[in-house]
PDB file of N, CA and C in Angstrom:
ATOM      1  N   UNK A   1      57.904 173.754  99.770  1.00  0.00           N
ATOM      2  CA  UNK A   1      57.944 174.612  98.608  1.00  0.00           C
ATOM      3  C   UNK A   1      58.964 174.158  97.574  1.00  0.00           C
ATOM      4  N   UNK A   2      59.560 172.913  98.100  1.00  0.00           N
ATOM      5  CA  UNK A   2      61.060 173.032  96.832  1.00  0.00           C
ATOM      6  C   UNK A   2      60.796 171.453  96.697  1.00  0.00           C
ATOM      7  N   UNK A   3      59.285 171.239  95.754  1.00  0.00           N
ATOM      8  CA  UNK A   3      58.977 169.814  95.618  1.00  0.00           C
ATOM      9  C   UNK A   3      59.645 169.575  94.080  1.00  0.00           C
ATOM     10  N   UNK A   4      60.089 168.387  93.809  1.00  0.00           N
ATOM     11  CA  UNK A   4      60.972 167.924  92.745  1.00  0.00           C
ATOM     12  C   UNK A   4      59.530 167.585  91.746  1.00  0.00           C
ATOM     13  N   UNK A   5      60.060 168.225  90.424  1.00  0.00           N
ATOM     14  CA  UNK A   5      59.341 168.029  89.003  1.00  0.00           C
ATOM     15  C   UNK A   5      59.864 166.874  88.531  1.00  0.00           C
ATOM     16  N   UNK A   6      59.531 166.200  87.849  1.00  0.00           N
ATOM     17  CA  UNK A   6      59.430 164.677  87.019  1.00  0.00           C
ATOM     18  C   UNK A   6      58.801 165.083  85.544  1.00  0.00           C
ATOM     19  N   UNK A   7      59.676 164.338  84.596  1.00  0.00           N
ATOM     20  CA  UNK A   7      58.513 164.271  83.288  1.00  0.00           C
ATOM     21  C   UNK A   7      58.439 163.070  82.865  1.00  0.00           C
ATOM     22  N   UNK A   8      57.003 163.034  82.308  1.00  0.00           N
ATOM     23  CA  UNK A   8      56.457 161.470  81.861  1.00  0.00           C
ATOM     24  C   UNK A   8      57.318 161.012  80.642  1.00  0.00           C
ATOM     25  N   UNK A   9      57.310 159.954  80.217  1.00  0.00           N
ATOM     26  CA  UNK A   9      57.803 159.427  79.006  1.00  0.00           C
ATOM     27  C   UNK A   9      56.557 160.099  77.879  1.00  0.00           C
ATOM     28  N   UNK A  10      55.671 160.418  78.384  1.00  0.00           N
ATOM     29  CA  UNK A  10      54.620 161.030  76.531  1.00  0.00           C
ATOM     30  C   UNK A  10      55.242 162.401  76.728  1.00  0.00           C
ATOM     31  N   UNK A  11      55.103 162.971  78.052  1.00  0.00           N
ATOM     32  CA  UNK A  11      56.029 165.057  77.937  1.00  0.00           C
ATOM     33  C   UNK A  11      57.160 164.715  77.464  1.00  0.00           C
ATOM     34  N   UNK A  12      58.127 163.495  77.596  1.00  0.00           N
ATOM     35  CA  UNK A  12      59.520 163.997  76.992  1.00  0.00           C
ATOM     36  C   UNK A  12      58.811 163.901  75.217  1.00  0.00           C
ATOM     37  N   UNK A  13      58.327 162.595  74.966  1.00  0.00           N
ATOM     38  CA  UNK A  13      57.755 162.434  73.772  1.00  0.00           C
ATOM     39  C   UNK A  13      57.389 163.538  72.648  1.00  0.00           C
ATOM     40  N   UNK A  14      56.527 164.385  73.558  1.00  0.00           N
ATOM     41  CA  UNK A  14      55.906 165.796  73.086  1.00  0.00           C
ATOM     42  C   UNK A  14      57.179 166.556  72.675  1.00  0.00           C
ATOM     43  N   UNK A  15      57.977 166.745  73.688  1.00  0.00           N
ATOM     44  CA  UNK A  15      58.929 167.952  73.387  1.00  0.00           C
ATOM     45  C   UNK A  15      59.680 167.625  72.163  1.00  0.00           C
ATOM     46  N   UNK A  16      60.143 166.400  72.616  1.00  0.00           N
ATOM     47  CA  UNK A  16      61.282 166.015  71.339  1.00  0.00           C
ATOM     48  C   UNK A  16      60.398 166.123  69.944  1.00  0.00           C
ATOM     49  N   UNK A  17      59.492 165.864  69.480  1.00  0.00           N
ATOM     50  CA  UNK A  17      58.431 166.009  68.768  1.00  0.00           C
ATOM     51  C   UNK A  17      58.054 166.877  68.055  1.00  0.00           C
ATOM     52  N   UNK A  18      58.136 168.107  69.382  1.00  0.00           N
ATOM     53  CA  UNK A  18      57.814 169.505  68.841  1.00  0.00           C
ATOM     54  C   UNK A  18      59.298 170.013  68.407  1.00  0.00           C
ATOM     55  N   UNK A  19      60.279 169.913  68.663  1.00  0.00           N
ATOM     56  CA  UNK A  19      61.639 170.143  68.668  1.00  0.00           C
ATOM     57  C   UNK A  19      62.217 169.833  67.513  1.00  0.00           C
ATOM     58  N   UNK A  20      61.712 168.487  67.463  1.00  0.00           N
ATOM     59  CA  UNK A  20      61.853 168.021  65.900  1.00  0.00           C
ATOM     60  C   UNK A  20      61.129 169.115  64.274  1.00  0.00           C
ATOM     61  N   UNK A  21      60.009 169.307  64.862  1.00  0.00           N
ATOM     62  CA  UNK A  21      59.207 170.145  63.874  1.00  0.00           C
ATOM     63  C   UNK A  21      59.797 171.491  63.583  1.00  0.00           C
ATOM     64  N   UNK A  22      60.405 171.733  64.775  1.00  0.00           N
ATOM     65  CA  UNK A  22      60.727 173.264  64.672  1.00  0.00           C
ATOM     66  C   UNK A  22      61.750 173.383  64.122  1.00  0.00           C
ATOM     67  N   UNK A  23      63.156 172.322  64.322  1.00  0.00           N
ATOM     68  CA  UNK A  23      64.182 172.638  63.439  1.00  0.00           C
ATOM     69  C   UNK A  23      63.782 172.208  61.801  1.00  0.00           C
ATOM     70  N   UNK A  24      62.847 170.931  61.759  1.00  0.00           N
ATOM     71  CA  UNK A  24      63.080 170.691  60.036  1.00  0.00           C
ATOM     72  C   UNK A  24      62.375 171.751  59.499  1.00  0.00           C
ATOM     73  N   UNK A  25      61.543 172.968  60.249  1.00  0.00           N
ATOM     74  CA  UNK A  25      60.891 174.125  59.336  1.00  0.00           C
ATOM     75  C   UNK A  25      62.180 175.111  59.283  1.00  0.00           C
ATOM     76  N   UNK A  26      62.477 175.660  60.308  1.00  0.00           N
ATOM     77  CA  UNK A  26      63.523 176.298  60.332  1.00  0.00           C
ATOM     78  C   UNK A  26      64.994 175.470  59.144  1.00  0.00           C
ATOM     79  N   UNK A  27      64.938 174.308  58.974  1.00  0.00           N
ATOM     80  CA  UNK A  27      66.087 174.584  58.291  1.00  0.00           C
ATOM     81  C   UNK A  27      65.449 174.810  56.634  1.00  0.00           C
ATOM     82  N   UNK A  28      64.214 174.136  56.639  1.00  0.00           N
ATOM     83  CA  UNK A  28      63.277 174.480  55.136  1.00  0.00           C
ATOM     84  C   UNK A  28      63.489 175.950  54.632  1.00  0.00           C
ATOM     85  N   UNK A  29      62.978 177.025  55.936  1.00  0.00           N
ATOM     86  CA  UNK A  29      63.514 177.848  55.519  1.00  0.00           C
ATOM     87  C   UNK A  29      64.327 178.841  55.145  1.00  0.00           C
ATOM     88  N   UNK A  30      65.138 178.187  55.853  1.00  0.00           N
ATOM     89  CA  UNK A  30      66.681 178.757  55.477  1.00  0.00           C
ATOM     90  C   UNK A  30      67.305 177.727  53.774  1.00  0.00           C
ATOM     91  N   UNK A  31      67.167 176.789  53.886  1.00  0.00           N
ATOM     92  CA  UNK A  31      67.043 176.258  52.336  1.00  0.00           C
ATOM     93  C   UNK A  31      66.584 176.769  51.409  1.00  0.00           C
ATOM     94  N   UNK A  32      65.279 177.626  51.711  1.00  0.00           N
ATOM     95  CA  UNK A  32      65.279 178.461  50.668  1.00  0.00           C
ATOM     96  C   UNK A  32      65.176 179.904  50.455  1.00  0.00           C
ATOM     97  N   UNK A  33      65.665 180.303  51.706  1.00  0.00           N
ATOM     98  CA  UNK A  33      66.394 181.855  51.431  1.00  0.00           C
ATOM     99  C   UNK A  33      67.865 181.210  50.740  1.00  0.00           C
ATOM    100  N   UNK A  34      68.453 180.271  51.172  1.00  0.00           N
ATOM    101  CA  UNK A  34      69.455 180.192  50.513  1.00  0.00           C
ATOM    102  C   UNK A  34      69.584 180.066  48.773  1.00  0.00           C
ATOM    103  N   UNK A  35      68.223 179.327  48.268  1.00  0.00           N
ATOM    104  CA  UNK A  35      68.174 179.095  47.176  1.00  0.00           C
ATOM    105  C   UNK A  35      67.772 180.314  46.228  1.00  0.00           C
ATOM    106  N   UNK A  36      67.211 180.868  46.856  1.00  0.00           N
ATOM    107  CA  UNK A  36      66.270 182.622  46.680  1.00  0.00           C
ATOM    108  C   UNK A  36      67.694 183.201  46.255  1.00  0.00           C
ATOM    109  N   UNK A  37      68.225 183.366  47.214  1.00  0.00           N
ATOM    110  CA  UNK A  37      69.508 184.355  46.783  1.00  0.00           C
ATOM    111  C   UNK A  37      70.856 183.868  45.936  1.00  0.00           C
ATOM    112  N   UNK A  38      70.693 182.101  45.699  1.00  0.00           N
ATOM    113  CA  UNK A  38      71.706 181.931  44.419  1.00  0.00           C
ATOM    114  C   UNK A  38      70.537 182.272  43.260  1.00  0.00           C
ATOM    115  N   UNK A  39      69.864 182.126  43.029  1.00  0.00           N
ATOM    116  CA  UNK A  39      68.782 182.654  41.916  1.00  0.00           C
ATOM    117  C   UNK A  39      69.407 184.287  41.633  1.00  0.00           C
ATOM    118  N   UNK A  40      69.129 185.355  42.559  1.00  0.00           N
ATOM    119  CA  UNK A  40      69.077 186.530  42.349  1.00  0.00           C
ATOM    120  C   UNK A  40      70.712 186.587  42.406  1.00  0.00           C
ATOM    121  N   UNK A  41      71.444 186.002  42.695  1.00  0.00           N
ATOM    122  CA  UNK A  41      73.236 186.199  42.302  1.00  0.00           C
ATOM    123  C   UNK A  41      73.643 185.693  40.459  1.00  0.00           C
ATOM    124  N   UNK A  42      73.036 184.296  40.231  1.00  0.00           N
ATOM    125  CA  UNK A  42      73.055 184.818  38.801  1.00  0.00           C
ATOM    126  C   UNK A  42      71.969 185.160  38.066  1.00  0.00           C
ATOM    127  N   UNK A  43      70.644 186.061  38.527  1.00  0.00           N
ATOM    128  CA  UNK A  43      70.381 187.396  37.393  1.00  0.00           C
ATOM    129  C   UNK A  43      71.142 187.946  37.574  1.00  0.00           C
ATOM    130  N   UNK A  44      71.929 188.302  38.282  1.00  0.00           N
ATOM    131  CA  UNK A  44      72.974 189.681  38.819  1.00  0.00           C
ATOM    132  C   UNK A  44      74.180 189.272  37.568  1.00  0.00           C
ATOM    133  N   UNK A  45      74.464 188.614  37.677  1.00  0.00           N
ATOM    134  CA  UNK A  45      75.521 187.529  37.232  1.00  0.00           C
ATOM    135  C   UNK A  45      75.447 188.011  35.268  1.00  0.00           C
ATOM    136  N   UNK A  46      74.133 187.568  35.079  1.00  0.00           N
ATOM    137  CA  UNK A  46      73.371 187.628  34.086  1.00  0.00           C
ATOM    138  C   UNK A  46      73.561 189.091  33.496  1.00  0.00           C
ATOM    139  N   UNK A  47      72.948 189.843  34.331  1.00  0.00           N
ATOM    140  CA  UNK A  47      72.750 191.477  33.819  1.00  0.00           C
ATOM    141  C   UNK A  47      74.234 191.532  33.257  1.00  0.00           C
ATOM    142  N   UNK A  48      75.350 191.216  34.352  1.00  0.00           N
ATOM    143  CA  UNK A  48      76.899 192.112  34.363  1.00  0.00           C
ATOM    144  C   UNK A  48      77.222 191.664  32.965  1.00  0.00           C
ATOM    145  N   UNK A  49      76.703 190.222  32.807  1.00  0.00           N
ATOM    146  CA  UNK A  49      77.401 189.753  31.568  1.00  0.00           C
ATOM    147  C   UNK A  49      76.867 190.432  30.231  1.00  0.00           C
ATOM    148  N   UNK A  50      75.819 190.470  30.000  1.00  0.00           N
ATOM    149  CA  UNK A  50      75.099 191.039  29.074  1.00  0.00           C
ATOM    150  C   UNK A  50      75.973 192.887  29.444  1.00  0.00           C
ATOM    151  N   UNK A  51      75.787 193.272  30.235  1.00  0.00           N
ATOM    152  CA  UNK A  51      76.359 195.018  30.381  1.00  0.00           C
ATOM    153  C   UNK A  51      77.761 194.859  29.455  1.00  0.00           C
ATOM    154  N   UNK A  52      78.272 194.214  30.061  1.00  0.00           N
ATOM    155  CA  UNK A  52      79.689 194.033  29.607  1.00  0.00           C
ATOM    156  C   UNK A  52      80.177 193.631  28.066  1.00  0.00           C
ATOM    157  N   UNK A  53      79.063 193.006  27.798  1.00  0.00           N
ATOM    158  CA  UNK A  53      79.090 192.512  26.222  1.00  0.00           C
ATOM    159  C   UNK A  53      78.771 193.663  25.540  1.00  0.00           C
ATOM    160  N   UNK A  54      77.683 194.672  25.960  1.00  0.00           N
ATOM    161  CA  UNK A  54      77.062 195.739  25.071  1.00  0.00           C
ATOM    162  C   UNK A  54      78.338 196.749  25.328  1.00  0.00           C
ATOM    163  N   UNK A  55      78.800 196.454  26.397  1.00  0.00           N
ATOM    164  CA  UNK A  55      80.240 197.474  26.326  1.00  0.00           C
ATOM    165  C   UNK A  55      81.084 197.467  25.519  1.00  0.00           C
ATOM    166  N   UNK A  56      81.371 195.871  25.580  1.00  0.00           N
ATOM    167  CA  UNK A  56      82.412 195.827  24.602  1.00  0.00           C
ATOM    168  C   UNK A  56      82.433 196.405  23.061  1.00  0.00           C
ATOM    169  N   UNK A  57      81.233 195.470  22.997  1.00  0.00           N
ATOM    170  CA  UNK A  57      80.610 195.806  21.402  1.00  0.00           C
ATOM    171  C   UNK A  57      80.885 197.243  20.750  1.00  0.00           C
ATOM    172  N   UNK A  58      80.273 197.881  21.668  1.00  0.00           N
ATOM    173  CA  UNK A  58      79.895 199.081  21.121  1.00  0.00           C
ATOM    174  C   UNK A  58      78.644 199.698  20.637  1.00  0.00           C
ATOM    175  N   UNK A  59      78.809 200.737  20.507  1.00  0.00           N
ATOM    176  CA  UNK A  59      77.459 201.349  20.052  1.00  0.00           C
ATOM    177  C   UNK A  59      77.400 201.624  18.378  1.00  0.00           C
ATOM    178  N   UNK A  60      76.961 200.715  17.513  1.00  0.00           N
ATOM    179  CA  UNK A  60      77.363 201.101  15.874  1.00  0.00           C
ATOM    180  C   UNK A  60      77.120 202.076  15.314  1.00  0.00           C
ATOM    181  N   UNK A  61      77.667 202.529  14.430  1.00  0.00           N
ATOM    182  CA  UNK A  61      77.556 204.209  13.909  1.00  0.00           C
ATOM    183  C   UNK A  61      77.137 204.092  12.645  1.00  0.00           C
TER     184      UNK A  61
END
């Protein structure tokens, strides 16, 4: 019952393979949640500046 497993040179092949695929998607998409959210930091960025200008300004009478 306690017979020893072996892997071929094409199963290691496969894994590393698949292993490979899975991190370069995974880091794709973390590249672009990362890029997603510098986008939406300066609209943010954007709005405050514009708020702040109409503040300053004023409202003309």
């Amino acid at each position: 019952m306690t017979e020893q497993r072996t892997l071929t040179d094409e199963d290691v092949a496969a894994i590393v393979s698949k292993l490979e695929e899975r991190i370069a998607q995974k880091f794709y998409v973390d590249l672009g949640k990362g890029l997603w959210g510098a986008v939406w930091r300066g609209l943010f960025a954007i709005a405050l500046i514009l708020a702040a200008y109409g503040a300053a300004k004023g409202v003309p009478q």
